[in-house]
PDB file of N, CA and C in Angstrom:
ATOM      1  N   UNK A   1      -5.999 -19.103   6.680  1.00  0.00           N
ATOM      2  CA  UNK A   1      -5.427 -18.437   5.530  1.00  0.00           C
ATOM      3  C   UNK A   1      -5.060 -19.487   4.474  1.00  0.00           C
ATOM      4  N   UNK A   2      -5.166 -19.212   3.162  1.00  0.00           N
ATOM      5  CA  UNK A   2      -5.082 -20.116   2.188  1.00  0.00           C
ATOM      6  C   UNK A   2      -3.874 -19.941   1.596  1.00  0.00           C
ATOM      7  N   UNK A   3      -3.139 -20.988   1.293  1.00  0.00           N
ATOM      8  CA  UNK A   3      -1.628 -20.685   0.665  1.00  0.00           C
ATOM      9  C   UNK A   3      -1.222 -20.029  -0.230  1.00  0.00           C
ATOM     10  N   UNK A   4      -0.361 -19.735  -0.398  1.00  0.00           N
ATOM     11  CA  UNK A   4       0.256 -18.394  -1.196  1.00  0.00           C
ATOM     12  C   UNK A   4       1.195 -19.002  -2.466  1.00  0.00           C
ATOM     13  N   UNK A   5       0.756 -18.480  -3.947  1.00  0.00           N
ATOM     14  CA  UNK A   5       1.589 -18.871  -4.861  1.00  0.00           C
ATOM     15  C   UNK A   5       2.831 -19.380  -4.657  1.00  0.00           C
ATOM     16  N   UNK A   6       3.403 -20.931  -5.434  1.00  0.00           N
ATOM     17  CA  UNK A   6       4.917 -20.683  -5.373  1.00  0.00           C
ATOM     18  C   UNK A   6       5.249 -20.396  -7.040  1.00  0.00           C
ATOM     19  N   UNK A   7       4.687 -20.754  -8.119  1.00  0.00           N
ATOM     20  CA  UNK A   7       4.803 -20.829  -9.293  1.00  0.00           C
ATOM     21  C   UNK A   7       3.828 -20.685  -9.945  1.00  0.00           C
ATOM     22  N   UNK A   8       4.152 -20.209 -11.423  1.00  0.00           N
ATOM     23  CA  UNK A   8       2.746 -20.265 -12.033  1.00  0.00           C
ATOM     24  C   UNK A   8       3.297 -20.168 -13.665  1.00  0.00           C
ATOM     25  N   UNK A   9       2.419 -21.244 -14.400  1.00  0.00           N
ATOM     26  CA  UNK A   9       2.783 -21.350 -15.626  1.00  0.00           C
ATOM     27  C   UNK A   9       1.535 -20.604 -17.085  1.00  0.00           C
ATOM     28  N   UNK A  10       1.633 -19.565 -17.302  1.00  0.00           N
ATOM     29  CA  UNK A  10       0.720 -19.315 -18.364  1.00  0.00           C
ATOM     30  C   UNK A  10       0.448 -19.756 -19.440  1.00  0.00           C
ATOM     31  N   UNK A  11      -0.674 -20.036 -19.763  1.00  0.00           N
ATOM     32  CA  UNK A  11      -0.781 -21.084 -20.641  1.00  0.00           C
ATOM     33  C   UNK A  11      -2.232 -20.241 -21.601  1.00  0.00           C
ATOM     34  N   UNK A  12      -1.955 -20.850 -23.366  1.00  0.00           N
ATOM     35  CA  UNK A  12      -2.377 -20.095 -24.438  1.00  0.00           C
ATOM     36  C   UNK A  12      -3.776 -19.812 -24.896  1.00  0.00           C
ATOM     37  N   UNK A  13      -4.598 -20.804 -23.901  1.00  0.00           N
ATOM     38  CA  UNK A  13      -6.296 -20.026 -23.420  1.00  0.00           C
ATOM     39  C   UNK A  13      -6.416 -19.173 -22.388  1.00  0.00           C
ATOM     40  N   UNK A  14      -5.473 -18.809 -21.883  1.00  0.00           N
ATOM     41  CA  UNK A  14      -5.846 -17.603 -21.023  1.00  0.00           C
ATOM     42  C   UNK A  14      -6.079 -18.550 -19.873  1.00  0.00           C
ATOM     43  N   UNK A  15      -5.418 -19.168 -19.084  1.00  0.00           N
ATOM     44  CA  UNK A  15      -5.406 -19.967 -17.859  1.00  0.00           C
ATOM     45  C   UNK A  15      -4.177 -19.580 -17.589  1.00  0.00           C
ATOM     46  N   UNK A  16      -4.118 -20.156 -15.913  1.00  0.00           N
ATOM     47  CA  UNK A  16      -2.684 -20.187 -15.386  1.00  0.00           C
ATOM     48  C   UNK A  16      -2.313 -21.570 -14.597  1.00  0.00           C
ATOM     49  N   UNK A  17      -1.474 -22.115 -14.983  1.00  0.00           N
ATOM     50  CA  UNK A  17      -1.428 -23.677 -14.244  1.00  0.00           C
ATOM     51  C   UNK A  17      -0.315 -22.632 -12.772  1.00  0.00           C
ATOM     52  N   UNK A  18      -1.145 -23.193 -11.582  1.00  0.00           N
ATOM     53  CA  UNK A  18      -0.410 -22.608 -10.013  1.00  0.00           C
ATOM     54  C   UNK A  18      -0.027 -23.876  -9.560  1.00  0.00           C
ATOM     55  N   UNK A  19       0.857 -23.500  -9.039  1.00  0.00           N
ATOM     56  CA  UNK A  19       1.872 -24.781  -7.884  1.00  0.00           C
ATOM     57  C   UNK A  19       1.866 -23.435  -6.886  1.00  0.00           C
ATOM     58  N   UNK A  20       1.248 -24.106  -5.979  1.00  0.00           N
ATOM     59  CA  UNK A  20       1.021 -23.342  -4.305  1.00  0.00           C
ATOM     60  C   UNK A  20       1.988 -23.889  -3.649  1.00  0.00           C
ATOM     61  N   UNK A  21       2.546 -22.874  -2.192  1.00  0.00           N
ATOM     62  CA  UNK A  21       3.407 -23.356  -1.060  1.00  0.00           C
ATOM     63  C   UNK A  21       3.022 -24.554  -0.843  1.00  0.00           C
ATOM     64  N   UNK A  22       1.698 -25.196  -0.682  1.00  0.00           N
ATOM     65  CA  UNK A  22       1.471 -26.327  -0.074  1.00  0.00           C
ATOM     66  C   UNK A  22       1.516 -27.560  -0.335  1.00  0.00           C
ATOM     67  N   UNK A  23       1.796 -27.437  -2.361  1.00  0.00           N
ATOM     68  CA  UNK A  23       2.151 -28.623  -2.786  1.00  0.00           C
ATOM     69  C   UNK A  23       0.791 -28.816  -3.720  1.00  0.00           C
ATOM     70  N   UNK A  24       0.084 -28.072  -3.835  1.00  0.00           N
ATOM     71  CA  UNK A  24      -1.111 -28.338  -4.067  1.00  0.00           C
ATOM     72  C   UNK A  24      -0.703 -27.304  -5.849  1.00  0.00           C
ATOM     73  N   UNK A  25      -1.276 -28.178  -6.786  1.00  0.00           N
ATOM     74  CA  UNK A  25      -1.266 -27.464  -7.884  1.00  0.00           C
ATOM     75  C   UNK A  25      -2.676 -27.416  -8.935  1.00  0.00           C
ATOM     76  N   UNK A  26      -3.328 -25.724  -9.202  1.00  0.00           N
ATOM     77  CA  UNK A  26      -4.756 -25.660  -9.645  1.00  0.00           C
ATOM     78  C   UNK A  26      -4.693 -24.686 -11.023  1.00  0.00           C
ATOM     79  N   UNK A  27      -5.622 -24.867 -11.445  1.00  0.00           N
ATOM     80  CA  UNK A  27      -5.759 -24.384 -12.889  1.00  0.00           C
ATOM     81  C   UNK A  27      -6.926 -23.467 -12.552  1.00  0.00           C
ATOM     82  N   UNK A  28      -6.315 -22.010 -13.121  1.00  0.00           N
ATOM     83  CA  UNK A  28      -6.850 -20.340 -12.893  1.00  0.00           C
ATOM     84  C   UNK A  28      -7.592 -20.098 -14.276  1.00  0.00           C
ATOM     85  N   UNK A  29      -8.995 -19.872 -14.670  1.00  0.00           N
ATOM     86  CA  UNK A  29      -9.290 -19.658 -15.974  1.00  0.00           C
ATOM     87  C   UNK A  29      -9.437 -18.031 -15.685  1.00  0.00           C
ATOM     88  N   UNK A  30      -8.824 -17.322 -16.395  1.00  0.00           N
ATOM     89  CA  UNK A  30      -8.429 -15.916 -16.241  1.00  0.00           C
ATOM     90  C   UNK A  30      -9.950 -15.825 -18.018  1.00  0.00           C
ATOM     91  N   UNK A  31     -10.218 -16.033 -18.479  1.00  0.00           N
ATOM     92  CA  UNK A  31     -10.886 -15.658 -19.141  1.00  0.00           C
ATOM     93  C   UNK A  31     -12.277 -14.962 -18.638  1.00  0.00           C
ATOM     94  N   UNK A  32     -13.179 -15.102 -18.009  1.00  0.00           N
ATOM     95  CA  UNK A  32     -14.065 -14.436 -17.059  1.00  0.00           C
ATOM     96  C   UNK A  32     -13.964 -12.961 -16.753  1.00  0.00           C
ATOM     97  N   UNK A  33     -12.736 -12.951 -16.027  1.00  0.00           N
ATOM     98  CA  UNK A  33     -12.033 -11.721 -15.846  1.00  0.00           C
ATOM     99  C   UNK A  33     -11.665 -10.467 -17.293  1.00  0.00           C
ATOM    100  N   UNK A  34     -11.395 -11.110 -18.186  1.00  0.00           N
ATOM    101  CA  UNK A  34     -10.807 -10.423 -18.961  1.00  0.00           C
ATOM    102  C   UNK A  34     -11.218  -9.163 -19.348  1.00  0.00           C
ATOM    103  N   UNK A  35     -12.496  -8.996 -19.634  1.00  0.00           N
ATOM    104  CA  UNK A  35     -13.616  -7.795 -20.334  1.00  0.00           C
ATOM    105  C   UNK A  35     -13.650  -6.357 -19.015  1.00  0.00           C
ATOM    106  N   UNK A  36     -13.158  -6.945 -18.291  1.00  0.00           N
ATOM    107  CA  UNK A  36     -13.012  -5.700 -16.431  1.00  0.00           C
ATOM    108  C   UNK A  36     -11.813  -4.786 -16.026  1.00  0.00           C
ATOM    109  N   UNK A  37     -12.235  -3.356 -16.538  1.00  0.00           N
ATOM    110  CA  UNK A  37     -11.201  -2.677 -16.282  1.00  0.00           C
ATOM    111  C   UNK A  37      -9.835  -2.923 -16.454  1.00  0.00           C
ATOM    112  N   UNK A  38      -9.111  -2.866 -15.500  1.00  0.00           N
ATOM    113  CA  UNK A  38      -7.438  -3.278 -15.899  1.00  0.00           C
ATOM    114  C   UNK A  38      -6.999  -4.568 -16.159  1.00  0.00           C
ATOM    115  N   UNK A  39      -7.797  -5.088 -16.366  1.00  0.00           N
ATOM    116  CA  UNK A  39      -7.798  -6.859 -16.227  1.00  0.00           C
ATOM    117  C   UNK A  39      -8.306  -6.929 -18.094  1.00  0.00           C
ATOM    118  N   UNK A  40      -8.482  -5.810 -19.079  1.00  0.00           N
ATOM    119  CA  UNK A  40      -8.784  -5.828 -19.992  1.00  0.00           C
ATOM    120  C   UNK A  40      -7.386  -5.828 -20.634  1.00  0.00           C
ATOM    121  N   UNK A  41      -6.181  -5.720 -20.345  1.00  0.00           N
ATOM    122  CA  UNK A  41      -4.846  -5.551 -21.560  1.00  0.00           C
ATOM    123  C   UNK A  41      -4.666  -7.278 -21.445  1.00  0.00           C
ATOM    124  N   UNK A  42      -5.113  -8.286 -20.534  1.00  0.00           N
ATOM    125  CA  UNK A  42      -4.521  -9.500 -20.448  1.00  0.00           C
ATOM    126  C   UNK A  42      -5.001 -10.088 -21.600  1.00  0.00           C
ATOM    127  N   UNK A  43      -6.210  -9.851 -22.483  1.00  0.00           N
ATOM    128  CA  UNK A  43      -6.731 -10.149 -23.714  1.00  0.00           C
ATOM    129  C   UNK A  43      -5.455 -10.445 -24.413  1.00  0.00           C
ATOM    130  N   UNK A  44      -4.413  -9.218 -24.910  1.00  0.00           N
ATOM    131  CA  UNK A  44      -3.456  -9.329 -25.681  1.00  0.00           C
ATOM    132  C   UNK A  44      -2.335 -10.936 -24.644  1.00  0.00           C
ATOM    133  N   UNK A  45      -2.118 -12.164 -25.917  1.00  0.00           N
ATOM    134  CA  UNK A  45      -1.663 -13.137 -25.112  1.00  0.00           C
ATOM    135  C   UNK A  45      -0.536 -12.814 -24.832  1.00  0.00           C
ATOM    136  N   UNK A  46       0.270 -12.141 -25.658  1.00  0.00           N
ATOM    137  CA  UNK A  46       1.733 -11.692 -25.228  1.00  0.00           C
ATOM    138  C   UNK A  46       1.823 -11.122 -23.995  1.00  0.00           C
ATOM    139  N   UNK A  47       1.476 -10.085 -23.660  1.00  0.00           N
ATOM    140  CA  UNK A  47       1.053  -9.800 -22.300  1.00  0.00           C
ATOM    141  C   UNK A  47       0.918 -10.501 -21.110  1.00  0.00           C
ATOM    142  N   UNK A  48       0.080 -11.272 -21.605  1.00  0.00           N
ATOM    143  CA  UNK A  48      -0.706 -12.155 -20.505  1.00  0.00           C
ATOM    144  C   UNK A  48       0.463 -13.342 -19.912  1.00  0.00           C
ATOM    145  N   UNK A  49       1.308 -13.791 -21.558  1.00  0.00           N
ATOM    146  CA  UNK A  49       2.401 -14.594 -20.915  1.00  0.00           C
ATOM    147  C   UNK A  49       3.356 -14.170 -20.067  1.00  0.00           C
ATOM    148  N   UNK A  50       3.496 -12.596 -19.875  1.00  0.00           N
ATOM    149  CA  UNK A  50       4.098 -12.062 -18.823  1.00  0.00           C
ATOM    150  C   UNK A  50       4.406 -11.983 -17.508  1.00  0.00           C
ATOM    151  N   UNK A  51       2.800 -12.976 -16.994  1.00  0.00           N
ATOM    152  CA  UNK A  51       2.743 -13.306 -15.721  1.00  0.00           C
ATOM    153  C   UNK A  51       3.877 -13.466 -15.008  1.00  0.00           C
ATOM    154  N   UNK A  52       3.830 -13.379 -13.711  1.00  0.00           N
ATOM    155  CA  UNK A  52       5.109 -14.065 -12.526  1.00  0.00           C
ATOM    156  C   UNK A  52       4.683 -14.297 -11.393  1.00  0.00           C
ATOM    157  N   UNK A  53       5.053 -14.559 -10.383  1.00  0.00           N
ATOM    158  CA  UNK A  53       4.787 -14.658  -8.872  1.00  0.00           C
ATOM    159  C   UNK A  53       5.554 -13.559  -8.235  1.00  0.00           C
ATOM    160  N   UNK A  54       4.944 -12.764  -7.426  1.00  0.00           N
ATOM    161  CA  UNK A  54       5.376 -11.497  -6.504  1.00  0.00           C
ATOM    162  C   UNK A  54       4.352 -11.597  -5.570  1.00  0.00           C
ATOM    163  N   UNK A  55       5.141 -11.870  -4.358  1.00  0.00           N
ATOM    164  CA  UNK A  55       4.690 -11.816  -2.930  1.00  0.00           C
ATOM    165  C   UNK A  55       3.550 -12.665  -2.885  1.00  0.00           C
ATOM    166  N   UNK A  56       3.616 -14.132  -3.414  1.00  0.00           N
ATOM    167  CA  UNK A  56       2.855 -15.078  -3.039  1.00  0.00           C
ATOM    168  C   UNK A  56       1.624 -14.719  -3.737  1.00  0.00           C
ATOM    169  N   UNK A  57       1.738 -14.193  -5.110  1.00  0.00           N
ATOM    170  CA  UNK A  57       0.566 -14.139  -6.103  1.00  0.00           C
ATOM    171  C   UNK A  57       1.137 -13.564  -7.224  1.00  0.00           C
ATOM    172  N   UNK A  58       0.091 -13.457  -8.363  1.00  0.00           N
ATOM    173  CA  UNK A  58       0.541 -13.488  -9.587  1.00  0.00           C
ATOM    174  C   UNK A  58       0.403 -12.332  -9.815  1.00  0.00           C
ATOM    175  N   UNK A  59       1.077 -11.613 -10.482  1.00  0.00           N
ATOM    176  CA  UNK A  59       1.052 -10.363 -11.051  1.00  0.00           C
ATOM    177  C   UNK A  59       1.650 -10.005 -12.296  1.00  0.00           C
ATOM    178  N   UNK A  60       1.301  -8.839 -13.187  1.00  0.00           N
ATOM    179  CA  UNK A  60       1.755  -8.601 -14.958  1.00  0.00           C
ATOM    180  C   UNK A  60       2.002  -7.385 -14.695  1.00  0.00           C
ATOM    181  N   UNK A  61       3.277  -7.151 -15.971  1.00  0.00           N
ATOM    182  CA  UNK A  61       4.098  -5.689 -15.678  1.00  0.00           C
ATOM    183  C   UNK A  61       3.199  -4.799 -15.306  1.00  0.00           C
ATOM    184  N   UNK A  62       2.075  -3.864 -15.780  1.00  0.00           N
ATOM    185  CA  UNK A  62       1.237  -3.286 -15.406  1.00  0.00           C
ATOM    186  C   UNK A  62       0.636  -2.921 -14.143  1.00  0.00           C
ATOM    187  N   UNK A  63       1.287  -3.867 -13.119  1.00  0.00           N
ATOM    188  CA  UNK A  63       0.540  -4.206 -11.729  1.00  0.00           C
ATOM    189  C   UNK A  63      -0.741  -4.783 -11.927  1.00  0.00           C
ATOM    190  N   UNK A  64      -1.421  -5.277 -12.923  1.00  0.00           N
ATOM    191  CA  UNK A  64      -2.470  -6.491 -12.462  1.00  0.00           C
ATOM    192  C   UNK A  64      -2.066  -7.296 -11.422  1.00  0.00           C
ATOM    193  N   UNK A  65      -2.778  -7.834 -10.914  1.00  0.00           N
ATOM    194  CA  UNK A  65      -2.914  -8.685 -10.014  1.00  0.00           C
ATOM    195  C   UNK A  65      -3.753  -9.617  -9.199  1.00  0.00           C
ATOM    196  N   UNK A  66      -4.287 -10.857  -8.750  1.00  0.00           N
ATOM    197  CA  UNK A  66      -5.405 -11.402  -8.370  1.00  0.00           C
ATOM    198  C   UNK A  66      -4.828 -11.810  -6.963  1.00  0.00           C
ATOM    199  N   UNK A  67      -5.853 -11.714  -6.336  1.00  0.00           N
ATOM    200  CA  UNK A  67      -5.718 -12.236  -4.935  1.00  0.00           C
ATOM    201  C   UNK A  67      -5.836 -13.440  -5.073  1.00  0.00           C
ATOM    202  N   UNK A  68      -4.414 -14.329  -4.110  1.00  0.00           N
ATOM    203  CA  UNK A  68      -3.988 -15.583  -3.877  1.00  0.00           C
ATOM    204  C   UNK A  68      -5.245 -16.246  -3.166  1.00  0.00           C
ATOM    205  N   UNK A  69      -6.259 -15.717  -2.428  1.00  0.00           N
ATOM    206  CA  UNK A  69      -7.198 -16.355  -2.003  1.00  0.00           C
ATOM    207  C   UNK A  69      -7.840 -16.939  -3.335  1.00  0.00           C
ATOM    208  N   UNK A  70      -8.322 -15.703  -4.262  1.00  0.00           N
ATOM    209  CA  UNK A  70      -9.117 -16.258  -5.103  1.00  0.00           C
ATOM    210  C   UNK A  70      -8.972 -17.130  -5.849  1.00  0.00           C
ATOM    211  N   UNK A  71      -7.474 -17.485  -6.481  1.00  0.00           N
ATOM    212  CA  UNK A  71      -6.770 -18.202  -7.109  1.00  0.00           C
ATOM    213  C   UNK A  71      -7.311 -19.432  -6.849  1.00  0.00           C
ATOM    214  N   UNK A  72      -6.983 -19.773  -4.925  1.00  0.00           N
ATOM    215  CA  UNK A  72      -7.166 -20.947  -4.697  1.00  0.00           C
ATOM    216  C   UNK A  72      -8.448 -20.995  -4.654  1.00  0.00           C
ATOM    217  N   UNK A  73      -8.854 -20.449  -3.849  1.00  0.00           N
ATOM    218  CA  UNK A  73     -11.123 -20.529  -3.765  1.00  0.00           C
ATOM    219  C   UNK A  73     -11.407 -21.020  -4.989  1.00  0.00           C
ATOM    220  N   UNK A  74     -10.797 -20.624  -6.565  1.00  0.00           N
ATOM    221  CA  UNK A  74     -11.880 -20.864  -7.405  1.00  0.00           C
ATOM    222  C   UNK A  74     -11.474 -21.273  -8.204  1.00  0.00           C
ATOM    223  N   UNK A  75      -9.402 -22.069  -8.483  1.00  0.00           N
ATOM    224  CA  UNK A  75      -9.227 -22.863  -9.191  1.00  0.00           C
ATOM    225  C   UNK A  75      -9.485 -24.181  -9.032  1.00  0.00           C
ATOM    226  N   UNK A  76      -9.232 -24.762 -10.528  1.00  0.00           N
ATOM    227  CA  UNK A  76      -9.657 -26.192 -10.272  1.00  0.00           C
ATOM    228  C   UNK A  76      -8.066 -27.284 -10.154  1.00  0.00           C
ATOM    229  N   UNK A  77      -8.793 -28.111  -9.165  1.00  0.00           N
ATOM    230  CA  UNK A  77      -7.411 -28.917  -8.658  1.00  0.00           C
ATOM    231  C   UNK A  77      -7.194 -29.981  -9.875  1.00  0.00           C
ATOM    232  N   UNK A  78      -5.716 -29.954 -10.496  1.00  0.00           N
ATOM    233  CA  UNK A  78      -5.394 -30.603 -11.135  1.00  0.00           C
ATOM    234  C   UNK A  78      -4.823 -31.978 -10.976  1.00  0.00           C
ATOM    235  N   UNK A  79      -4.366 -33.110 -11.869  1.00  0.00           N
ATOM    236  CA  UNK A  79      -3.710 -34.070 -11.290  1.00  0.00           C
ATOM    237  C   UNK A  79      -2.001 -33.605 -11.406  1.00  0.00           C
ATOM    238  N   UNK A  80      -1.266 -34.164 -10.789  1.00  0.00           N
ATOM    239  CA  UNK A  80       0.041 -34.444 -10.856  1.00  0.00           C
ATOM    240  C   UNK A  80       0.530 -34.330 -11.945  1.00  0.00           C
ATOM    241  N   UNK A  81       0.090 -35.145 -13.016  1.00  0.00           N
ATOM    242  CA  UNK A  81       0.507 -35.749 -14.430  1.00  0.00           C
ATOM    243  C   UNK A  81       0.259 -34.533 -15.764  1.00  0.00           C
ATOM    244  N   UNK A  82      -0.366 -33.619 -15.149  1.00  0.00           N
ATOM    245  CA  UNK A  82      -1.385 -32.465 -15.944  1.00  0.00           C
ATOM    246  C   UNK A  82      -0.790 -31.252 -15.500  1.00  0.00           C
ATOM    247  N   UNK A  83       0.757 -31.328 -15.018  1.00  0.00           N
ATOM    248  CA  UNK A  83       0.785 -29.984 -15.125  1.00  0.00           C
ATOM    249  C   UNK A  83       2.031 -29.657 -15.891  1.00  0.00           C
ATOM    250  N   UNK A  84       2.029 -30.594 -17.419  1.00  0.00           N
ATOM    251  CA  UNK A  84       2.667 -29.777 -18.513  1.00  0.00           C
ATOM    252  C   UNK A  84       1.897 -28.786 -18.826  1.00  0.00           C
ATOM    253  N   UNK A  85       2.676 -27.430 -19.179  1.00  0.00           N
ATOM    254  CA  UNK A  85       1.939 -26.250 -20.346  1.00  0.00           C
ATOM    255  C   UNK A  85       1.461 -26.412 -21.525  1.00  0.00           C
TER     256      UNK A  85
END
């Protein structure tokens, strides 16, 4: 099983900088997603900065939500020094 959100910082291209339980912190490009069903209001950025962590993944008032697997499967690992917003 792959670790579960501890934090997550939204950031103004439509990414999400994640800090995982494990210490491990990756960059989410949510743009891909955007044009797909309910995953279409995150366009608006106000919104989108809404993000939070609930139950070890990210989720927006609406109940969007992405699975913490995918997060990790398909973000990219950042350095240490790179995870100002």
């Amino acid at each position: 099983m792959n670790p579960r959100v501890k934090d997550v910082f939204p950031r103004k291209d439509h990414t999400l900088l994640i800090v995982f339980k494990n210490g491990e912190t990756k960059l989410y490009d949510c743009k891909p997603i955007l044009n797909f069903g309910v995953f279409q209001e995150l366009n608006d950025l106000n919104y989108f900065l809404m993000v939070k962590v609930e139950h070890g993944t990210v989720v927006w008032p609406h109940e969007q939500d992405i699975c913490p697997d995918t997060l990790y499967l398909e973000g990219k690992e950042v350095e240490k020094e790179c995870n100002a917003v």
